[in-house]
Protein backbone atom coordinates (compact mmCIF):
# COMPACT_ATOMS: atom_id res chain seq x y z
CA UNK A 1 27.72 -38.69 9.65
CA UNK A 2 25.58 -39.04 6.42
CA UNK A 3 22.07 -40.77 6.57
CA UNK A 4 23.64 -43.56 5.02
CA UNK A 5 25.85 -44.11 7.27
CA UNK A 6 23.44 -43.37 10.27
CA UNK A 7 20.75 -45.63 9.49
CA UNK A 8 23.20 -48.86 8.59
CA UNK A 9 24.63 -47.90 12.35
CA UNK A 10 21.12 -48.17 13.81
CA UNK A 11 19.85 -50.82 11.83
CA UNK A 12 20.29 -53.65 14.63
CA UNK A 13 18.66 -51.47 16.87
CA UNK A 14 15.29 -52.00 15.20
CA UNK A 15 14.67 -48.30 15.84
CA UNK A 16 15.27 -47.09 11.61
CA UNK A 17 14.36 -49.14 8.59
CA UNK A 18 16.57 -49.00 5.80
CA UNK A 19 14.76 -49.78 2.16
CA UNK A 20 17.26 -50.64 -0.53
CA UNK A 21 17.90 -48.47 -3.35
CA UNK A 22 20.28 -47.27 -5.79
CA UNK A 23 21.76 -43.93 -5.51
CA UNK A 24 24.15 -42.71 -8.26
CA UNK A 25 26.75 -41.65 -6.04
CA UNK A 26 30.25 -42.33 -7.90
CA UNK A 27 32.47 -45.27 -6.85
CA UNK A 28 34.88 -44.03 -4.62
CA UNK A 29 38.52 -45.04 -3.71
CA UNK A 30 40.12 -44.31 -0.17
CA UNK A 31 44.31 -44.64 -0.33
CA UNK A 32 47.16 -44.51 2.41
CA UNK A 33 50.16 -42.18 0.91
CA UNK A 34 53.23 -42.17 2.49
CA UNK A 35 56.60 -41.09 1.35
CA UNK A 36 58.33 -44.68 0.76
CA UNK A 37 61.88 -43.36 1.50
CA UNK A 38 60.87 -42.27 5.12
CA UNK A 39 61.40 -44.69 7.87
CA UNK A 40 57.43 -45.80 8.96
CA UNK A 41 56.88 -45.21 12.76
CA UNK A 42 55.58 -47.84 15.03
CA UNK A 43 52.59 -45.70 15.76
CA UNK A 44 52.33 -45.17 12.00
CA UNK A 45 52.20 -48.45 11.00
CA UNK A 46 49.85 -49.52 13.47
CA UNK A 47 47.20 -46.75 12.26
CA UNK A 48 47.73 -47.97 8.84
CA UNK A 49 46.88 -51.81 9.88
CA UNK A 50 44.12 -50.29 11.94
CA UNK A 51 42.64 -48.74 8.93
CA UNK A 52 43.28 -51.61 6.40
CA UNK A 53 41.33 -54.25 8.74
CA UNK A 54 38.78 -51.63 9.69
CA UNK A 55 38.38 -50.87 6.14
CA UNK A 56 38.15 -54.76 5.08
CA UNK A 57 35.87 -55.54 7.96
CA UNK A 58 33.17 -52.99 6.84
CA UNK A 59 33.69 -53.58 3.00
CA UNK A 60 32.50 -57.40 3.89
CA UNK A 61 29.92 -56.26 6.40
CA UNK A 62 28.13 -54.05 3.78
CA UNK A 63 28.49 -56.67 0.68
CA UNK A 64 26.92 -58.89 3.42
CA UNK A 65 23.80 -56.79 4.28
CA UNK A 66 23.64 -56.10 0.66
CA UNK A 67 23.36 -59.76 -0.40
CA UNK A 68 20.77 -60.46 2.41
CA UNK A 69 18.99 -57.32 1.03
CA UNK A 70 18.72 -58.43 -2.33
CA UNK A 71 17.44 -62.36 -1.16
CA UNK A 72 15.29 -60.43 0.73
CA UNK A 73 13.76 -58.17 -1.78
């Protein structure tokens, strides 16, 4: 687990502070590949939902701490 990723875990616990700043990491992408001939498992295809809502879930919560971060600031 990065720091990053640490202290937005434990930031409701009111144990870490997290100060905003920018860090030139790169943008990065995360992708699903799958061949599109196969036939897609049930088990398959539930990991990939899984993923997609996880994935869309955490993209909102982090724009929304950023945007309280920034009214904050």
């Amino acid at each position: 687990m990065s720091l990053g990723s640490f202290v937005f875990a434990l930031r409701r616990k009111n144990t870490v502070s997290a100060l905003p700043t920018k860090i030139g990491h790169p943008d990065r992408n995360l992708g699903i590949v799958w061949k599109s001939d196969a036939q897609e498992r049930l088990s398959v295809r539930r990991l990939r939902h899984y993923m997609e809502n996880d994935f869309k879930t955490l993209s909102f919560t982090i724009q929304k701490q950023e945007q309280t971060s920034l009214r904050r600031g």
